[in-house]
Protein backbone atom coordinates (compact mmCIF):
# COMPACT_ATOMS: atom_id res chain seq x y z
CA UNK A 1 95.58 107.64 64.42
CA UNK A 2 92.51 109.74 64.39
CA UNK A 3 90.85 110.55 68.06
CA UNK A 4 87.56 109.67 65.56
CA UNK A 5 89.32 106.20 65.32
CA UNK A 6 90.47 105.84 68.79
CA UNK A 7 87.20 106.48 70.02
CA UNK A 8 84.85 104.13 68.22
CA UNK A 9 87.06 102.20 66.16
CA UNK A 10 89.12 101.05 69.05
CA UNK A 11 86.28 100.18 71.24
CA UNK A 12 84.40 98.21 68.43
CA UNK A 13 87.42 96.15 67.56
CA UNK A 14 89.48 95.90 71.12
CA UNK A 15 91.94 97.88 70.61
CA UNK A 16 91.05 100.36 73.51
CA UNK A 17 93.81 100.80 76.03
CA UNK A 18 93.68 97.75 78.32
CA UNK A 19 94.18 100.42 81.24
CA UNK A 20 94.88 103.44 82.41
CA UNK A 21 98.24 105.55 81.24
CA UNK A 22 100.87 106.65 83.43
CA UNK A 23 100.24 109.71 85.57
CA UNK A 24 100.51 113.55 83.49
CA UNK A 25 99.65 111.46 79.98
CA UNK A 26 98.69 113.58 77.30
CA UNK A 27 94.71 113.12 76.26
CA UNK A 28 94.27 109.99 74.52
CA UNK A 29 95.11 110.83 70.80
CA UNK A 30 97.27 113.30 72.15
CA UNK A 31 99.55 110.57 74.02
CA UNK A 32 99.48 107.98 70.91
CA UNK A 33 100.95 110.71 68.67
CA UNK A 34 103.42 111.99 70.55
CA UNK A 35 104.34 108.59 72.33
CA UNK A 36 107.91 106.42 70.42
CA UNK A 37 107.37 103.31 72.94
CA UNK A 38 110.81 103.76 73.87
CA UNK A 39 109.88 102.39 77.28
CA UNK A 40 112.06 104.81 79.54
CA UNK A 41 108.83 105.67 81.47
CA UNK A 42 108.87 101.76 82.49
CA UNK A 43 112.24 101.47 83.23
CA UNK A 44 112.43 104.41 85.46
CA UNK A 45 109.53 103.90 87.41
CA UNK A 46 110.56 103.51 90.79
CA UNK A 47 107.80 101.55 92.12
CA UNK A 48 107.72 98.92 89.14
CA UNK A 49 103.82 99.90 88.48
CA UNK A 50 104.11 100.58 84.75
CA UNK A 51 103.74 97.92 81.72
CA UNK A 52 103.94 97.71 78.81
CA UNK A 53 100.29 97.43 76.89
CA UNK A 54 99.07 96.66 73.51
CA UNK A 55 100.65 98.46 70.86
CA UNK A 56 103.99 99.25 72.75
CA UNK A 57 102.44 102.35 74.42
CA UNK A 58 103.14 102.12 78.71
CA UNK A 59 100.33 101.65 81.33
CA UNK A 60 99.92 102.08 84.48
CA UNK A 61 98.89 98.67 86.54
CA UNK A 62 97.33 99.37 90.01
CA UNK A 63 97.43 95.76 90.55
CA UNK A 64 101.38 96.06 90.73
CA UNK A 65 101.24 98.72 93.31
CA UNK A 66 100.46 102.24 94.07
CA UNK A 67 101.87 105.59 92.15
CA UNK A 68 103.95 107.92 94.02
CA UNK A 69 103.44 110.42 91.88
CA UNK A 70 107.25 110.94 92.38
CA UNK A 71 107.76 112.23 88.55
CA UNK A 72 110.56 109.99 87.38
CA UNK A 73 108.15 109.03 84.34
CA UNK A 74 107.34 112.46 83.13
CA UNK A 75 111.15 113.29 83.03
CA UNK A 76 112.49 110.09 81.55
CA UNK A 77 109.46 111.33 78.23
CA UNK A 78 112.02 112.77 75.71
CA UNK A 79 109.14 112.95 73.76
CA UNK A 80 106.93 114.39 76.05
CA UNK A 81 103.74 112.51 75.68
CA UNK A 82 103.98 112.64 79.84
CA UNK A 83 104.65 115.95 81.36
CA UNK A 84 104.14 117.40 84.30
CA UNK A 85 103.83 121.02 82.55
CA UNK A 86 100.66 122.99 83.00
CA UNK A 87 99.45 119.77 85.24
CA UNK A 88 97.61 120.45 88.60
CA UNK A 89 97.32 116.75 89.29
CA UNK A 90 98.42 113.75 87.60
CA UNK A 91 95.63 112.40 86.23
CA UNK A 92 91.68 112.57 87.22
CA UNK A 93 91.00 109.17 88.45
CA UNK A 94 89.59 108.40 91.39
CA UNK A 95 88.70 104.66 93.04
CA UNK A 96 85.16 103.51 92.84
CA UNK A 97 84.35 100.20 94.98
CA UNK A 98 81.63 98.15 93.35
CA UNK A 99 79.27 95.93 94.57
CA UNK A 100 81.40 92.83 94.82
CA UNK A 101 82.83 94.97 97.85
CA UNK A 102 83.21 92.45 100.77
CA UNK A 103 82.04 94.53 103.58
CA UNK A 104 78.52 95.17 101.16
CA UNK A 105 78.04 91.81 101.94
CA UNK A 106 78.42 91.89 105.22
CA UNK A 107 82.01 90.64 105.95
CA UNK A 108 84.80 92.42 107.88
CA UNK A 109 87.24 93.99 105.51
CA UNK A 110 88.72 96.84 105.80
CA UNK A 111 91.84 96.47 103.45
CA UNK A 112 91.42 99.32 100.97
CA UNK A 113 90.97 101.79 104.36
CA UNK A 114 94.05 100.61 105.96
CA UNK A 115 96.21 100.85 102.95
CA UNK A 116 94.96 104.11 101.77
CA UNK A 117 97.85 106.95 101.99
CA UNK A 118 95.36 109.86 101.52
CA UNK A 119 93.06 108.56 104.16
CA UNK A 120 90.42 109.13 101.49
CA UNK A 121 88.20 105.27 102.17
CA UNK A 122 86.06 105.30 105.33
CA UNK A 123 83.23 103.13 106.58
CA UNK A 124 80.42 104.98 108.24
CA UNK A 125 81.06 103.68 112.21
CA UNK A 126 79.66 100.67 113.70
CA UNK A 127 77.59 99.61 110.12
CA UNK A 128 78.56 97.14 107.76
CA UNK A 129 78.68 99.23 104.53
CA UNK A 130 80.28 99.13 101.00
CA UNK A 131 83.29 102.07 101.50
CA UNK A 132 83.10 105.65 100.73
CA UNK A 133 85.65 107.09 98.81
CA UNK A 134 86.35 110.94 99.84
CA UNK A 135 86.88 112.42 95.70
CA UNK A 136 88.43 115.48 97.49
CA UNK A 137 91.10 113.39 98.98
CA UNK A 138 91.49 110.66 96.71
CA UNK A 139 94.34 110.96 94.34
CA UNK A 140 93.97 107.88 92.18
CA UNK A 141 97.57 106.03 93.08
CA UNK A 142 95.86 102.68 92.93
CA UNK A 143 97.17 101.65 96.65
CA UNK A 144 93.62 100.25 97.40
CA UNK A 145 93.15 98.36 93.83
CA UNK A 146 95.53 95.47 94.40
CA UNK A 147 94.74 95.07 97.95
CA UNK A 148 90.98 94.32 97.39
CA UNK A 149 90.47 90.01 98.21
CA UNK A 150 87.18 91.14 95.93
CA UNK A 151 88.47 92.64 93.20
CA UNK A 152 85.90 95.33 93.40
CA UNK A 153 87.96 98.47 93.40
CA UNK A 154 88.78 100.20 89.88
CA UNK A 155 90.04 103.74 89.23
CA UNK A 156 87.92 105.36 86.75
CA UNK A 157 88.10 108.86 85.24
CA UNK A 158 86.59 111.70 87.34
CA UNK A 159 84.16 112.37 85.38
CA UNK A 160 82.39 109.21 84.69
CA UNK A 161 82.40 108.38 87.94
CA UNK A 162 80.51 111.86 88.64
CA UNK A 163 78.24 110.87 85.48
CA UNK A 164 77.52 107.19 86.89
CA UNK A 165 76.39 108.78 90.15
């Protein structure tokens, strides 16, 4: 499939990916070329956070948990449509809390804080504010997605989130 396709053809007719793709994916036409579905990136995921996703190609679900970034993904890719070569991170997403956030509307929450293993979601002190999320320390492992009562954290690329600023 052409990235052309991908690109505008997918979005106009749903066949987008439903998600994001596991941590060290190739770029998007990249990954769908070089990716067999054989599913061993599913099956050895440790932490049970990948799926399966339209058209047979894996995902990664924040709502099932957080990434470790532990690797077992990128080795089980015979194929290599993951790897971990000439990576510096995993991926470039970072959370972005919306304005469903609880604590925007003045309730106590603090979930996606408490749960964070970077340490990367604060409140400013003594105010009832929607989170900030610290892009330095952020790495995008989802931990504060599924935790949410409000739904209203996502993990978006790095750089729309820097464009929709």
């Amino acid at each position: 499939m052409s990235a052309a396709r991908l690109s505008r053809r997918s979005l106009l007719f749903g066949s987008a990916p439903a998600g994001l793709r596991p941590p060290w994916a190739l770029p998007e036409a990249e990954f769908i070329e070089a990716c067999t579905g054989c599913r061993a990136c599913v099956e050895r995921c440790p932490e049970h956070v990948l799926r399966i996703g339209s058209g047979g190609f894996p995902l990664f679900d924040p709502q099932l948990g957080e990434c470790t970034f532990c690797g077992d993904c990128a080795e089980a890719c015979a194929p290599r449509a993951l790897t971990r070569e000439n990576a510096a991170r995993p991926w470039n997403q970072l959370a972005i809390v919306d304005d469903a956030c609880l604590a925007a509307h003045g309730v106590v929450c603090g979930s996606c804080r408490e749960i964070c293993p970077e340490s990367a979601i604060r409140f400013l002190p003594g105010t009832l504010s929607k989170p900030a999320v610290d892009s330095d320390r952020c790495s995008g492992c989802g931990a504060c997605v599924g935790v949410c009562p409000a739904g209203a954290i996502a993990l978006r690329a790095e750089q729309a989130q820097a464009e929709a600023t």
